[in-house]
Protein backbone atom coordinates (compact mmCIF):
# COMPACT_ATOMS: atom_id res chain seq x y z
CA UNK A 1 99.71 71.28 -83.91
CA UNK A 2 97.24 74.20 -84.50
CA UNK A 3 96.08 73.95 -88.33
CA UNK A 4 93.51 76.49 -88.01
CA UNK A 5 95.63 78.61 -90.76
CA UNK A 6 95.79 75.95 -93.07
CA UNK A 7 92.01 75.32 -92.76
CA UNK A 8 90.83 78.94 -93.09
CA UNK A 9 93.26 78.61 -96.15
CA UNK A 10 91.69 76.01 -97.57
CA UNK A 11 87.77 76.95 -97.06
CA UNK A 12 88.96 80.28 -99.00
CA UNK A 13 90.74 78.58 -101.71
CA UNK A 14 87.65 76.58 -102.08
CA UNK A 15 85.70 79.34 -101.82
CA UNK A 16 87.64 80.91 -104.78
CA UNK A 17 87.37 77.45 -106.72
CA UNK A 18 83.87 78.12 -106.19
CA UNK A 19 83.74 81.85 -107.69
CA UNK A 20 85.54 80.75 -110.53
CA UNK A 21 82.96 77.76 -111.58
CA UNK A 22 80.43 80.51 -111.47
CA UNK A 23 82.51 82.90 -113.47
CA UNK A 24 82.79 80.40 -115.90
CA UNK A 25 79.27 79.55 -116.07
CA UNK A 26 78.53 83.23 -116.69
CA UNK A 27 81.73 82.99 -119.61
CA UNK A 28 79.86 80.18 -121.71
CA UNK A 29 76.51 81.46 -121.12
CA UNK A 30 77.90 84.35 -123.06
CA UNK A 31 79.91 82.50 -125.43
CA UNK A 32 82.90 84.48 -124.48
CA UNK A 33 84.98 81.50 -123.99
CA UNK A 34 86.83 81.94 -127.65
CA UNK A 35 87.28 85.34 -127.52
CA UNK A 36 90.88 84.62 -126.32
CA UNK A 37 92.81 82.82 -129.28
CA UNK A 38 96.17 82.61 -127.56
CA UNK A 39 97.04 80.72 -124.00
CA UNK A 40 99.71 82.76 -122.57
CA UNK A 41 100.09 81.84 -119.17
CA UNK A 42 102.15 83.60 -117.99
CA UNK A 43 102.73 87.32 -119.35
CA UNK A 44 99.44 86.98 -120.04
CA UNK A 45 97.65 88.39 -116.71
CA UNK A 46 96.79 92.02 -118.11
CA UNK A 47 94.53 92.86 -120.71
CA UNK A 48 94.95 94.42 -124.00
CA UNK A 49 95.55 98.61 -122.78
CA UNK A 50 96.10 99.97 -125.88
CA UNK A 51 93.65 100.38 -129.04
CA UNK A 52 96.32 98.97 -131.41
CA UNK A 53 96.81 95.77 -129.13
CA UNK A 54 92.43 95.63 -128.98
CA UNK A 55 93.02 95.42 -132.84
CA UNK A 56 95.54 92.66 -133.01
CA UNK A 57 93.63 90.47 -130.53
CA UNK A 58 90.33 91.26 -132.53
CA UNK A 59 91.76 90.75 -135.82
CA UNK A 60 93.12 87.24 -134.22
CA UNK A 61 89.29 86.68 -133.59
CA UNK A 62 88.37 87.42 -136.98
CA UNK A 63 90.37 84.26 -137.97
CA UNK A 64 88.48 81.60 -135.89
CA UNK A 65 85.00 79.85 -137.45
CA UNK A 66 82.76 81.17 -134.15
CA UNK A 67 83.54 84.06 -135.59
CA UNK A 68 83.13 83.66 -139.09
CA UNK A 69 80.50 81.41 -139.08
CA UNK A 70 78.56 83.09 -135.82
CA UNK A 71 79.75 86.47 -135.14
CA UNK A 72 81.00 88.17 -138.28
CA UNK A 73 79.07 91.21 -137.34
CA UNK A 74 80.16 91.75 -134.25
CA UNK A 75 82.15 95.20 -133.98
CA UNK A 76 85.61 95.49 -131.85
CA UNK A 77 83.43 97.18 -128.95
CA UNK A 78 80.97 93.99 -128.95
CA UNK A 79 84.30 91.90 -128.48
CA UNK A 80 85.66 93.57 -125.97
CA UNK A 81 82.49 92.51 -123.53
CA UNK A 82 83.15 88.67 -124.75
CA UNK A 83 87.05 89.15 -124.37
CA UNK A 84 86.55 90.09 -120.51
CA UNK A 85 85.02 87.48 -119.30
CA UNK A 86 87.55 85.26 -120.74
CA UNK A 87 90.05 87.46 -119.52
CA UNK A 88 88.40 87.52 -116.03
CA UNK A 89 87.87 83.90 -116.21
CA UNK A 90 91.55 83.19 -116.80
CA UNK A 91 92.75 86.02 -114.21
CA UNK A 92 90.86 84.47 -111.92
CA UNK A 93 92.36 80.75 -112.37
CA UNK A 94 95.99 82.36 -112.20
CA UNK A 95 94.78 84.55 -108.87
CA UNK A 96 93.89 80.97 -107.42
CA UNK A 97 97.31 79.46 -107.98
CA UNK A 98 98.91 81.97 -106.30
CA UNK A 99 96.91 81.98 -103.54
CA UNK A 100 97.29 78.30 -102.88
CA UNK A 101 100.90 78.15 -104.00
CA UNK A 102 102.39 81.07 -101.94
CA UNK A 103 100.80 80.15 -98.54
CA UNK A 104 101.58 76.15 -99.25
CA UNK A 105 105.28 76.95 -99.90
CA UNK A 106 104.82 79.19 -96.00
CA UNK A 107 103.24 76.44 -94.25
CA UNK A 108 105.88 74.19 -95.76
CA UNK A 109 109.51 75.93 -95.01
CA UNK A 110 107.58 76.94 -91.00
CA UNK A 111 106.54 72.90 -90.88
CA UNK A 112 103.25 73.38 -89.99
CA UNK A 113 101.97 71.09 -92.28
CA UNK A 114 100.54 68.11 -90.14
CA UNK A 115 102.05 64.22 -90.75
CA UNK A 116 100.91 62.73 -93.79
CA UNK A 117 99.12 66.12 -95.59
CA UNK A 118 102.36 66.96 -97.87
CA UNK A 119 101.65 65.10 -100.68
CA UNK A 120 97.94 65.72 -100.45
CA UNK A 121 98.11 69.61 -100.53
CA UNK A 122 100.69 68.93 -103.41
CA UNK A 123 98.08 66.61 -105.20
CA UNK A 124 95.66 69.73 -105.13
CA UNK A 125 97.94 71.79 -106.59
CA UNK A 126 99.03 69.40 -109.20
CA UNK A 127 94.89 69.33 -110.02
CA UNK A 128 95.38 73.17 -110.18
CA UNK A 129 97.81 72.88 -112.87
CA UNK A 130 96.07 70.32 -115.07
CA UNK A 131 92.71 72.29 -114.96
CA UNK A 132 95.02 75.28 -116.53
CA UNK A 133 96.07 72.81 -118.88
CA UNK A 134 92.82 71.21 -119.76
CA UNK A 135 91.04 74.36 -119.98
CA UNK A 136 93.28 75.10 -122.89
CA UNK A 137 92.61 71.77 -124.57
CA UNK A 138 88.80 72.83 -124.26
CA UNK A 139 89.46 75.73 -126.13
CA UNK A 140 91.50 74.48 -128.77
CA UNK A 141 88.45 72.04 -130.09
CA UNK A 142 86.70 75.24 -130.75
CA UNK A 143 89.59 77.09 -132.72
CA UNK A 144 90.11 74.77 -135.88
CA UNK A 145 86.93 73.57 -137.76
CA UNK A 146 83.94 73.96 -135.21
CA UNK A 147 82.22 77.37 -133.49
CA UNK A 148 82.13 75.95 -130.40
CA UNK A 149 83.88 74.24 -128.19
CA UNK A 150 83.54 70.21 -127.79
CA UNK A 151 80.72 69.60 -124.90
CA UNK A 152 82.99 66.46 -123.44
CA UNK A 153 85.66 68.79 -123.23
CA UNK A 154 83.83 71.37 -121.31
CA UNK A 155 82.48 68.42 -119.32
CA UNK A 156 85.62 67.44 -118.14
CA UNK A 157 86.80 70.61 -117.59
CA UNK A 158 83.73 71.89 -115.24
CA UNK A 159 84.06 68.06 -113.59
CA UNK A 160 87.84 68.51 -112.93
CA UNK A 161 86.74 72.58 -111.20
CA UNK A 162 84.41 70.16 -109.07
CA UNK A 163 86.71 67.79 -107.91
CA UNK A 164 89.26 70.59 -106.66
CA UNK A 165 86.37 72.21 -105.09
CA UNK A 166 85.28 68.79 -103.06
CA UNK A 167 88.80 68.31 -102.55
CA UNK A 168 90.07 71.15 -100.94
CA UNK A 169 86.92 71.16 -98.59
CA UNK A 170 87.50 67.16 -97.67
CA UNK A 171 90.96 68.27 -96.75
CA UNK A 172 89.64 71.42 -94.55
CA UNK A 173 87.27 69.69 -92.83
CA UNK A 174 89.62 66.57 -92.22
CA UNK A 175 91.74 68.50 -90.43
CA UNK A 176 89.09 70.34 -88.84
CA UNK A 177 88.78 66.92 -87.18
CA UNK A 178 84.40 66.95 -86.54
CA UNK A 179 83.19 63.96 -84.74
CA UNK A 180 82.57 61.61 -86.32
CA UNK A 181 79.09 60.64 -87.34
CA UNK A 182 77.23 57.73 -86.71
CA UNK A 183 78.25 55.53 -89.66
CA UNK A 184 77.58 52.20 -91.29
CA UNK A 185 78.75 50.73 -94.81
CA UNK A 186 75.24 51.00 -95.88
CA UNK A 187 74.91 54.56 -94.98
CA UNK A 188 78.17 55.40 -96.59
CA UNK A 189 77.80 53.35 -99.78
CA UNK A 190 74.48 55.79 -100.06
CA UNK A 191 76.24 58.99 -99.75
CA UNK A 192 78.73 57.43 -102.28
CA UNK A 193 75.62 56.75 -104.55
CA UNK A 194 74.13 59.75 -104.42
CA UNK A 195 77.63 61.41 -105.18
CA UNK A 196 77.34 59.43 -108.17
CA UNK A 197 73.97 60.45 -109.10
CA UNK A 198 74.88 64.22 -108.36
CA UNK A 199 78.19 63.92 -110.31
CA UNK A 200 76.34 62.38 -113.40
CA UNK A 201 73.72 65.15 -113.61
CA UNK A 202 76.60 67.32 -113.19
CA UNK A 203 78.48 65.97 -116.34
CA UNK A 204 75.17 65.81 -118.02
CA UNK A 205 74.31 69.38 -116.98
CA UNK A 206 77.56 70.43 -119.25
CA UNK A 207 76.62 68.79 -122.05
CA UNK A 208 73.60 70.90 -122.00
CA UNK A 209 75.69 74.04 -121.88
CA UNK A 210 78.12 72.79 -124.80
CA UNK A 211 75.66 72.06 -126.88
CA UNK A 212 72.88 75.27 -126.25
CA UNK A 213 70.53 71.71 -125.12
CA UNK A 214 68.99 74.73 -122.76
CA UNK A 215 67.13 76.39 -125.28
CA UNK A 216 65.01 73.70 -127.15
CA UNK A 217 61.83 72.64 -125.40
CA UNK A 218 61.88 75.17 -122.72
CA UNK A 219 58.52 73.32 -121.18
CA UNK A 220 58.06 71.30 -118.08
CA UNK A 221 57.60 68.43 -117.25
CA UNK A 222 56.82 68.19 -120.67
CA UNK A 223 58.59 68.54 -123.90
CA UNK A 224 56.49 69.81 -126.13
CA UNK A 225 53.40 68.18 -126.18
CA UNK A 226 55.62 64.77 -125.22
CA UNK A 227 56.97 63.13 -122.42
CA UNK A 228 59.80 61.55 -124.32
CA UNK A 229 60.56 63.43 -127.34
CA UNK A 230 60.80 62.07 -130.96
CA UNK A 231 64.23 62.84 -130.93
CA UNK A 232 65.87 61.06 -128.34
CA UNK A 233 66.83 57.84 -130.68
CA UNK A 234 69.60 55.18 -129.56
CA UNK A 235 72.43 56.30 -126.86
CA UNK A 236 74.17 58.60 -129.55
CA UNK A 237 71.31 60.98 -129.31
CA UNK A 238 71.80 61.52 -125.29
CA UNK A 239 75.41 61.83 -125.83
CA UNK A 240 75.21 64.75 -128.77
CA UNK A 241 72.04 65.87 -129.52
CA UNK A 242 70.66 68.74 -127.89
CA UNK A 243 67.52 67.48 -127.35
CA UNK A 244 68.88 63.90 -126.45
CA UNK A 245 71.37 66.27 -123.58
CA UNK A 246 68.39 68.05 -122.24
CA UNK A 247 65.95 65.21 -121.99
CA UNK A 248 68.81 62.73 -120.10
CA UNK A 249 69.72 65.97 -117.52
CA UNK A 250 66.39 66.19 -116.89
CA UNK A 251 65.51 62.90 -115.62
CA UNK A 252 68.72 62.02 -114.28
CA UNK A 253 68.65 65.02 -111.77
CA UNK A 254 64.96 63.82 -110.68
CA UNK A 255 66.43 60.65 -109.87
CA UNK A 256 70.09 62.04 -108.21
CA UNK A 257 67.29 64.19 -106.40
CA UNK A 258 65.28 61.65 -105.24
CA UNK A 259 68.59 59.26 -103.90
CA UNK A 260 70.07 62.68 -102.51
CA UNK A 261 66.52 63.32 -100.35
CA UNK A 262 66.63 59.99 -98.73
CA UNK A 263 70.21 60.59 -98.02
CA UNK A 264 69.32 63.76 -96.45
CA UNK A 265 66.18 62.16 -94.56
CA UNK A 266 68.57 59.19 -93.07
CA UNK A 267 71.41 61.79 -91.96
CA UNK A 268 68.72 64.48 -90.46
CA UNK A 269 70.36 66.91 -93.17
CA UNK A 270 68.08 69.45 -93.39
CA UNK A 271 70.52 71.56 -95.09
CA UNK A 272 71.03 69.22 -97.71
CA UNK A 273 67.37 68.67 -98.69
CA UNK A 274 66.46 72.19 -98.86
CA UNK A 275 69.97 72.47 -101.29
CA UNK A 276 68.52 69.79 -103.35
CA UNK A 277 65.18 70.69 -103.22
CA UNK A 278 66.54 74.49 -104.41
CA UNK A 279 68.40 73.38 -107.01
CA UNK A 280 65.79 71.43 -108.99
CA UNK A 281 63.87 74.84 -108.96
CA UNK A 282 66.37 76.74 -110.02
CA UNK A 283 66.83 74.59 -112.85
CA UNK A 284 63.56 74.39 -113.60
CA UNK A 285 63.43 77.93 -113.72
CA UNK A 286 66.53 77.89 -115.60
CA UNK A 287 65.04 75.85 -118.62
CA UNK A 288 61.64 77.98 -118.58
CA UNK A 289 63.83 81.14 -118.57
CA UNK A 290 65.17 79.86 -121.84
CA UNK A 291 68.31 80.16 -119.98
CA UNK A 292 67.90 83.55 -118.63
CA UNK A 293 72.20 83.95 -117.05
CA UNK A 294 71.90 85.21 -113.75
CA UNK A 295 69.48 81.79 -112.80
CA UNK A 296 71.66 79.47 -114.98
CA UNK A 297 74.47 80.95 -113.27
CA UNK A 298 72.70 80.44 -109.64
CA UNK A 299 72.01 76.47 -111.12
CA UNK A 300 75.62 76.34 -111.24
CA UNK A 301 76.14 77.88 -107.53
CA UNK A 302 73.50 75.60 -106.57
CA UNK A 303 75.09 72.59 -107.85
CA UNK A 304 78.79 73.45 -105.66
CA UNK A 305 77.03 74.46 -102.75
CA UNK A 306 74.77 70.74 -102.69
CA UNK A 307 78.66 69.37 -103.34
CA UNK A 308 79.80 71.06 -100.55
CA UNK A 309 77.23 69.79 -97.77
CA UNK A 310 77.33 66.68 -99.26
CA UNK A 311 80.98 66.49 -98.53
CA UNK A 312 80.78 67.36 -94.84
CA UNK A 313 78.70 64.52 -94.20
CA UNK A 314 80.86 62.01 -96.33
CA UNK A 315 84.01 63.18 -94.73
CA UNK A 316 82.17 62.79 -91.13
CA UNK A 317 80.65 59.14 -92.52
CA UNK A 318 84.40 58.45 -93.03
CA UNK A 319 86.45 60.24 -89.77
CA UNK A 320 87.97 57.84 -87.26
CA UNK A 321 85.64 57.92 -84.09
C-alpha cells in the first residue's frame, strides 16, 4: 500500500502544529491571550468587521481584571493589535482541524489507511479536540479574579501542542518505515531520559512565560551577584515564584542539555547536538534580551525542532529490523 499521501499529510499537519506553538509563543509574549472573552468555536472564525462589533468585543474587555487592573489605558486601536493575535492564534487551531479532519475522513472512505493506523490517526484528532478544549480552560483562569492566566494551565496547554507535534511526526515517520537503527535497551532508555529531561525544561520553560519569570535577573550564569538566589526558598518557590521558575529552567535545561549531548554523541547525531547546543543560546540570549519576542519566539521554535530530531531517532531506536 503506498502511504506516501498520508505521510506528506502528516509532516504538514505537524508542520502546522508547529506554526501554531510559535504563534502562540508570540500571543503570550504580547499578552494578547485575553483579549478574546468569548470561546465561540464555531461561528467564531472571522473577526470583528464592523466598528460597532470592535466596540462590543472591547467593551467585553473592559470587564475582565487584565484589563482593569493592567490595561485600563489602553485605547480600542491598542486592542485591536492584542485581539489579532488571539484571533490568529485561534484561526489557526481551527485551520489545523480541518486540515487533518477533511483528508482523514478521504483516506478513510478510499481505504488507504494501512492495518492497525485507524484508531491512531483518530487518537490524534481526539488530542486536536482536547487542546481546543483546554486552551479554553487556560483562558478562563485568567477571566474571573486574576490578570493572567494560571502558568500550570498554560503549561499543560503548550505540553499537550507538543505531544500532537511528536505525535503526528512518530506516526509519519513510522510509516515512512526507515531502517531501523542499531538499538539496545540501554540506548533507548537514554533517548527516553533525555525526552524526559527535554520535556521537563519544556514544562518549566512555561512556567517562566506564565509568570513574566523572564524578566527578573536577566544575568548569566549569574543571578545577580548570586549563584542561587535568596529567593528560591522550599519547592513552593520553584513551582510559583518567578524567580524560583527562572532559576529551576535554568539549571534543568543545562542538565536536559548535557543528557541530550551524550545522546547525540552515542547516536552520531550531529543534527541533534548542534539543535541543542542552539537552543541553550538562544535562550540565553532570550533571558539577556529581557525577553526581546522575535528570540523568545525562536526559543520556542528551537525547542519543537530539538523534539522533532529527537523523535526520528526514538522512532528508529524502536522500528522492527
Amino acid at each position: 500500500m503506498n502511504t506516501k499521501p498520508i505521510q506528506y499529510w502528516l509532516f504538514f499537519c505537524a508542520f502546522m502544529v508547529f506554526a501554531m506553538a510559535v504563534i502562540g509563543a508570540i500571543t503570550r509574549l504580547t499578552e494578547s491571550g485575553l483579549s478574546m472573552v468569548e470561546w465561540r468555536p464555531l461561528i467564531g472564525t472571522l473577526p470583528p468587521v464592523s466598528q460597532a462589533e470592535w466596540e462590543r468585543v472591547f467593551a467585553l474587555y473592559q470587564e475582565t481584571p487584565e484589563y482593569q487592573k493592567k490595561n485600563f489605558w489602553m485605547g480600542i486601536e491598542d486592542f485591536k493589535y492584542i485581539f489579532f493575535w488571539e484571533w490568529f492564534h485561534r484561526f489557526w487551531g481551527r485551520l489545523i482541524g480541518l486540515v487533518y479532519a477533511l483528508p482523514l475522513a478521504f483516506f478513510w472512505v478510499k481505504n488507504m489507511i494501512p492495518q492497525g493506523y485507524k484508531p491512531k490517526l483518530l487518537l490524534a484528532l481526539i488530542l486536536g479536540g482536547a487542546q481546543g478544549v483546554l486552551g479554553w480552560y487556560m483562558v478562563v483562569s485568567g477571566l474571573s479574579d486574576r490578570p493572567s492566566v494560571s502558568h500550570f494551565r498554560l503549561a499543560a496547554h503548550l505540553g499537550l501542542a507538543f505531544i500532537i507535534f511528536a505525535y503526528l511526526l512518530w506516526l509519519a515517520f513510522d510509516l515512512r518505515g526507515h531502517k531501523a537503527e542499531i538499538s539496545s535497551f540501554c540506548l533507548k532508555r537514554h533517548g527516553w531520559v533525555t525526552m524526559a529531561a527535554l520535556s521537563a525544561t519544556i514544562i518549566w520553560g512555561a512556567f517562566v512565560a506564565g509568570l513574566d519569570g523572564g524578566l527578573v535577573y536577566n544575568t548569566w550564569p549569574h543571578m545577580g551577584p548570586h549563584m542561587i538566589p535568596p529567593e528560591v526558598i522550599g519547592f513552593a518557590s520553584i513551582l510559583n515564584d518567578p524567580v524560583g521558575v527562572q532559576f529551576t529552567h535554568r539549571w534543568i535545561a543545562i542538565a536536559a542539555a548535557l543528557i541530550a549531548f551524550t545522546f547525540a554523541w552515542r547516536m552520531k547525531s550531529f543534527a541533534l547536538g548542534l539543535a541543542v547546543f542552539l537552543q541553550v543560546g538562544l535562550g540565553i540570549a532570550t533571558l539577556l534580551s529581557q525577553v526581546w519576542i522575535p528570540l523568545a519566539a525562536l526559543h520556542q521554535a528551537g525547542a519543537l525542532i530539538v523534539i522533532a530530531i529527537l523523535i526520528y531517532h526514538l522512532q528508529r531506536l524502536h522500528a522492527v529490523r
